[in-house]
N, C-alpha and C. Protein backbone atom coordinates (compact mmCIF):
# COMPACT_ATOMS: atom_id res chain seq x y z
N UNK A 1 91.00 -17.09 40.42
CA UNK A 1 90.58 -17.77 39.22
C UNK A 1 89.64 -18.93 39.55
N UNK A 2 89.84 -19.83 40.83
CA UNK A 2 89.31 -20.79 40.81
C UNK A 2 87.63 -20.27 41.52
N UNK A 3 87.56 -19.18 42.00
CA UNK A 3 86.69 -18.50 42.79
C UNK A 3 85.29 -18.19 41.56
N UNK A 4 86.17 -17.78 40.54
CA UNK A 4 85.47 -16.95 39.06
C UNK A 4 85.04 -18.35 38.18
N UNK A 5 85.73 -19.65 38.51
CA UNK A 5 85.41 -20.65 37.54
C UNK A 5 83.91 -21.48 38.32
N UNK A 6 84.46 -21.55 39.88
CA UNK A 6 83.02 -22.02 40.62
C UNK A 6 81.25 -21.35 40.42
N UNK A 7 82.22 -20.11 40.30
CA UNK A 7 80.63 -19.15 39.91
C UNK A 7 80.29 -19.39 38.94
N UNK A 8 81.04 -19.57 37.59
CA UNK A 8 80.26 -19.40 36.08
C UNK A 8 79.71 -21.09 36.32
N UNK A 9 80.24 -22.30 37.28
CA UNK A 9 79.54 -23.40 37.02
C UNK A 9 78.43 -23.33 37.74
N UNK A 10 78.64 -22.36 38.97
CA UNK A 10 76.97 -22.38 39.97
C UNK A 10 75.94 -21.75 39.05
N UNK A 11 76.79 -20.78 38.28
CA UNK A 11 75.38 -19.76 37.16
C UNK A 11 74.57 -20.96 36.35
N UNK A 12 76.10 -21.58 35.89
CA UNK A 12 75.42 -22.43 34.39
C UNK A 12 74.58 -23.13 35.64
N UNK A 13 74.67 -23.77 36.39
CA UNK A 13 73.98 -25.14 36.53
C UNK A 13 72.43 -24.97 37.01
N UNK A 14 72.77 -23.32 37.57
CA UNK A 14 71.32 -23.14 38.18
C UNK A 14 70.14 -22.37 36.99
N UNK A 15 70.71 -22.11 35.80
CA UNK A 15 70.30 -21.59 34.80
C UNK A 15 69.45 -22.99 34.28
N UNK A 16 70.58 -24.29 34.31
CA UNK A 16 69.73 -25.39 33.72
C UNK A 16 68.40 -25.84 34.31
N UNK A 17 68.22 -25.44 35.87
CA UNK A 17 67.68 -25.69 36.49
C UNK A 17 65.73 -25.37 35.88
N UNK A 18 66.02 -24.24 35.91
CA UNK A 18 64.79 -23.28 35.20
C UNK A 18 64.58 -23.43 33.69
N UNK A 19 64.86 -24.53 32.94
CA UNK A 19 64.37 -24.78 32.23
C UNK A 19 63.04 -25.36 31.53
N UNK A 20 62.58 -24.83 30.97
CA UNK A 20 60.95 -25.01 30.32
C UNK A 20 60.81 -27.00 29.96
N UNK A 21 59.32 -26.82 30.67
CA UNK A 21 58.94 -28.49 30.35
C UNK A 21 58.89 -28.47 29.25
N UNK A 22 59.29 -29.89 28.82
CA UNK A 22 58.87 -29.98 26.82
C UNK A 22 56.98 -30.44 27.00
N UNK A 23 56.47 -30.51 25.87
CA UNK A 23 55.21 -30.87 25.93
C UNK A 23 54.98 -31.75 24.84
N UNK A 24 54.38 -32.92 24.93
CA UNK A 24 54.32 -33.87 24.32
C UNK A 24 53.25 -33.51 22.90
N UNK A 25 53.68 -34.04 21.68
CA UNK A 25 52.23 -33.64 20.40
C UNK A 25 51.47 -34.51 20.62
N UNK A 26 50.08 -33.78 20.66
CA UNK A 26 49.22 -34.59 20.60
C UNK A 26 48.89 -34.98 19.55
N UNK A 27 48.50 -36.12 19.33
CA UNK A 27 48.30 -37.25 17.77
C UNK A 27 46.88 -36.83 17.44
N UNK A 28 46.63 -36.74 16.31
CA UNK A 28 45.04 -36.34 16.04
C UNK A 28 44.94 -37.43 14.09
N UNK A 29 43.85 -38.24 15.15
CA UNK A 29 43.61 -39.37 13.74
C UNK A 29 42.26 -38.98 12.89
N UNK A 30 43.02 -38.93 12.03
CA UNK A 30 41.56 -38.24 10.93
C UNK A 30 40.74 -40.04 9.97
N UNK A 31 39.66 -39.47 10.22
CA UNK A 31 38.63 -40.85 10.06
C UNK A 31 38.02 -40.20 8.69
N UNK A 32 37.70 -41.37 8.03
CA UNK A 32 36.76 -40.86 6.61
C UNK A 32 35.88 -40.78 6.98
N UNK A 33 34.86 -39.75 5.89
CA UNK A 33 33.91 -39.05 6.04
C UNK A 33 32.36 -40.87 6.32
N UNK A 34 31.67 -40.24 7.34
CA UNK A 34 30.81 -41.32 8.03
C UNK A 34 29.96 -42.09 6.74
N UNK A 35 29.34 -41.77 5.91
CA UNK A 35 28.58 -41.28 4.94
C UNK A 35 29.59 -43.03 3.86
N UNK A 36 30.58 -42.93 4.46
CA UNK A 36 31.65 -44.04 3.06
C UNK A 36 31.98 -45.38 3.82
N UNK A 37 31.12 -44.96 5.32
CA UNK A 37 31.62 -46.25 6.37
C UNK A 37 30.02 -47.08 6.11
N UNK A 38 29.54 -46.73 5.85
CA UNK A 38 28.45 -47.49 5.70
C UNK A 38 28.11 -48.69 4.91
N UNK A 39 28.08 -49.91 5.65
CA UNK A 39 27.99 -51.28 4.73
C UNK A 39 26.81 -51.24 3.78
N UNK A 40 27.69 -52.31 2.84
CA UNK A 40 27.02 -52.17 1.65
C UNK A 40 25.55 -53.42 1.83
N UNK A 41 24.20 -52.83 1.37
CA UNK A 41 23.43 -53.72 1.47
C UNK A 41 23.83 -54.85 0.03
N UNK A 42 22.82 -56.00 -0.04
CA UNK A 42 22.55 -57.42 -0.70
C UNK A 42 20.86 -57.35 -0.76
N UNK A 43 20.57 -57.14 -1.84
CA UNK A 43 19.26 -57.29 -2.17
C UNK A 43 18.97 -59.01 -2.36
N UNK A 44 18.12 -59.31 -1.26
CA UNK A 44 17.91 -60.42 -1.50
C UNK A 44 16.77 -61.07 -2.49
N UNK A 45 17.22 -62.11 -3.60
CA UNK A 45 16.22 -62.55 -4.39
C UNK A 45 14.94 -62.73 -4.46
N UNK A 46 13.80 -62.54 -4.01
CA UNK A 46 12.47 -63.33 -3.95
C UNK A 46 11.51 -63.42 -5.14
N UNK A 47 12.60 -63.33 -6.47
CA UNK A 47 11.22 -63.74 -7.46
C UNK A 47 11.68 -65.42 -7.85
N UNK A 48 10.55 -65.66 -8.74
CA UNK A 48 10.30 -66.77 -9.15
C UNK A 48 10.61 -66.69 -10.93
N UNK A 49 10.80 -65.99 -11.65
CA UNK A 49 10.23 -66.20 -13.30
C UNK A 49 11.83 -65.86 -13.58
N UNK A 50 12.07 -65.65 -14.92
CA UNK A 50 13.39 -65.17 -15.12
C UNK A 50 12.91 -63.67 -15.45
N UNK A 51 11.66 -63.17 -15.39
CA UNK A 51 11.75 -62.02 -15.64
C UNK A 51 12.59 -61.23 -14.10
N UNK A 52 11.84 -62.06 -13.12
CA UNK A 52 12.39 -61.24 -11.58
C UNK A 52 13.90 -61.66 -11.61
N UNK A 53 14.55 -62.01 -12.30
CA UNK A 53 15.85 -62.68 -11.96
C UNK A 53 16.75 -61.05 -12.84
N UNK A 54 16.19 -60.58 -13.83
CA UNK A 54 16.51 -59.14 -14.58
C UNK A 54 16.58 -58.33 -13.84
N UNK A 55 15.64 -58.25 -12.49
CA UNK A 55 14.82 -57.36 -11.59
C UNK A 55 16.02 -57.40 -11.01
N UNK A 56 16.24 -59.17 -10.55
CA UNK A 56 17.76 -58.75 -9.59
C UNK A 56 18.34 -58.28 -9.39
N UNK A 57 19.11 -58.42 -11.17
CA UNK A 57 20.44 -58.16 -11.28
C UNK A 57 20.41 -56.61 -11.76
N UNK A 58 19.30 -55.71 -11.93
CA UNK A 58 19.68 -54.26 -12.29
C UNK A 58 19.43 -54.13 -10.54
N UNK A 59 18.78 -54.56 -9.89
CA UNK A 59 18.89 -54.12 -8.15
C UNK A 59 20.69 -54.60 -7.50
N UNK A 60 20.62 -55.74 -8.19
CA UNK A 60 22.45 -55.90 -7.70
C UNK A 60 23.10 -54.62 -8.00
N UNK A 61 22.93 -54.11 -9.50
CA UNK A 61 23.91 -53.12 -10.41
C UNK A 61 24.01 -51.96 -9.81
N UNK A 62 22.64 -51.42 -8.95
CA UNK A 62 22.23 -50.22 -8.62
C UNK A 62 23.03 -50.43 -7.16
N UNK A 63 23.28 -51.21 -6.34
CA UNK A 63 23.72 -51.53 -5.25
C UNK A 63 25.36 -51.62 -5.26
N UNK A 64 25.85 -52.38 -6.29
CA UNK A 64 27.28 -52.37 -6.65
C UNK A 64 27.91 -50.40 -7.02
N UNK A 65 26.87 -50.10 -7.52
CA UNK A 65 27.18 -48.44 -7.67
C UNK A 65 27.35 -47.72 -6.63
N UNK A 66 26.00 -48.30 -6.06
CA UNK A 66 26.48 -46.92 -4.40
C UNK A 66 27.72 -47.54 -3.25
N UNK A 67 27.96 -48.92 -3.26
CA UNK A 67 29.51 -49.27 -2.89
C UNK A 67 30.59 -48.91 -3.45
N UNK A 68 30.60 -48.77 -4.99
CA UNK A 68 31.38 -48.02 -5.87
C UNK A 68 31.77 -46.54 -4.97
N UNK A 69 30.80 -45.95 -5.24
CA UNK A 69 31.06 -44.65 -4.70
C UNK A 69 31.03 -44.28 -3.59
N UNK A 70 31.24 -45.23 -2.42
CA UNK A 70 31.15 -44.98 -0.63
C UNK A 70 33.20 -45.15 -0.53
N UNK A 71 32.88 -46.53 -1.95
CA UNK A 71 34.94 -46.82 -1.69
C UNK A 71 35.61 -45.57 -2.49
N UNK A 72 35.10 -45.19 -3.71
CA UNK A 72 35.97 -43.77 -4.30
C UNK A 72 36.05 -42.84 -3.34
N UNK A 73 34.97 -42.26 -2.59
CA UNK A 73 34.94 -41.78 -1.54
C UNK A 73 36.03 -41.45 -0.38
N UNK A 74 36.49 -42.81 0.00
CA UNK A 74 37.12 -43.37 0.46
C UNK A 74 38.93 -42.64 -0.20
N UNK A 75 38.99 -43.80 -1.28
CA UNK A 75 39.84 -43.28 -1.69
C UNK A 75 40.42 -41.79 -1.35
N UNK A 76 39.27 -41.15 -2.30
CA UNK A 76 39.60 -39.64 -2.77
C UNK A 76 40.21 -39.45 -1.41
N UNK A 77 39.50 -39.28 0.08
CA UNK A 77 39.83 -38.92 1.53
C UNK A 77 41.32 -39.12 1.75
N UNK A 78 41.66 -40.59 1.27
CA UNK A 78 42.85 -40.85 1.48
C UNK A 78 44.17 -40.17 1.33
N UNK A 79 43.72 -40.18 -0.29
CA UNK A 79 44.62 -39.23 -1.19
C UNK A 79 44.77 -37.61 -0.80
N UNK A 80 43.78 -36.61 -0.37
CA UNK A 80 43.78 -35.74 0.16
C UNK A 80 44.00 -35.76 1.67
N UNK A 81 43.76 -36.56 2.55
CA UNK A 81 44.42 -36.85 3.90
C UNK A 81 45.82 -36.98 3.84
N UNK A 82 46.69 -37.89 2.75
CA UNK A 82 48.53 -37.81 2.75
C UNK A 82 48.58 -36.93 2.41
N UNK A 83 48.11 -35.69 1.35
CA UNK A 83 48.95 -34.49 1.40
C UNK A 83 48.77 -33.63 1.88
N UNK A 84 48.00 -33.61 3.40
CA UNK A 84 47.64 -32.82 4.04
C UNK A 84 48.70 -33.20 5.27
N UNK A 85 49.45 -34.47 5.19
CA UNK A 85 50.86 -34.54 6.14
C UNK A 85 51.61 -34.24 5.46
């Protein structure tokens, strides 16, 4: 008996032996699309009248829009990046 109990521990132990490496996950970081990383310009002032000061502020408006839509952008990525974990 004690002959039959040494063997099943030499089997088990050399069985553990040959066991498979684990392998580590590799992490993969997803970045927003390049196109939404892009800083936002500042149109700088150079008129003089209050007519150029109108000029500005529809060049501010037009500028505040395409930051608008670099950050929705953004967003949207986000929102479709969590439910893609």
């Amino acid at each position: 008996m004690i002959v039959l109990s040494s063997l099943c521990l030499t089997v088990a132990l050399s069985s553990c032996k040959n066991s498979p490496q684990h392998k580590s996950a590799e992490l993969i970081q997803l970045w927003p699309p390049e196109s939404a990383l892009v800083t936002c310009e500042v149109p700088e002032f150079v008129g003089t009248t209050w007519g150029d000061s109108g000029l500005y502020a529809l060049a501010l408006k037009r500028e505040l829009r395409i930051c608008k839509g670099r950050l929705d952008e953004i967003i949207s990525w986000r929102q479709n990046a969590g439910r893609k974990l």
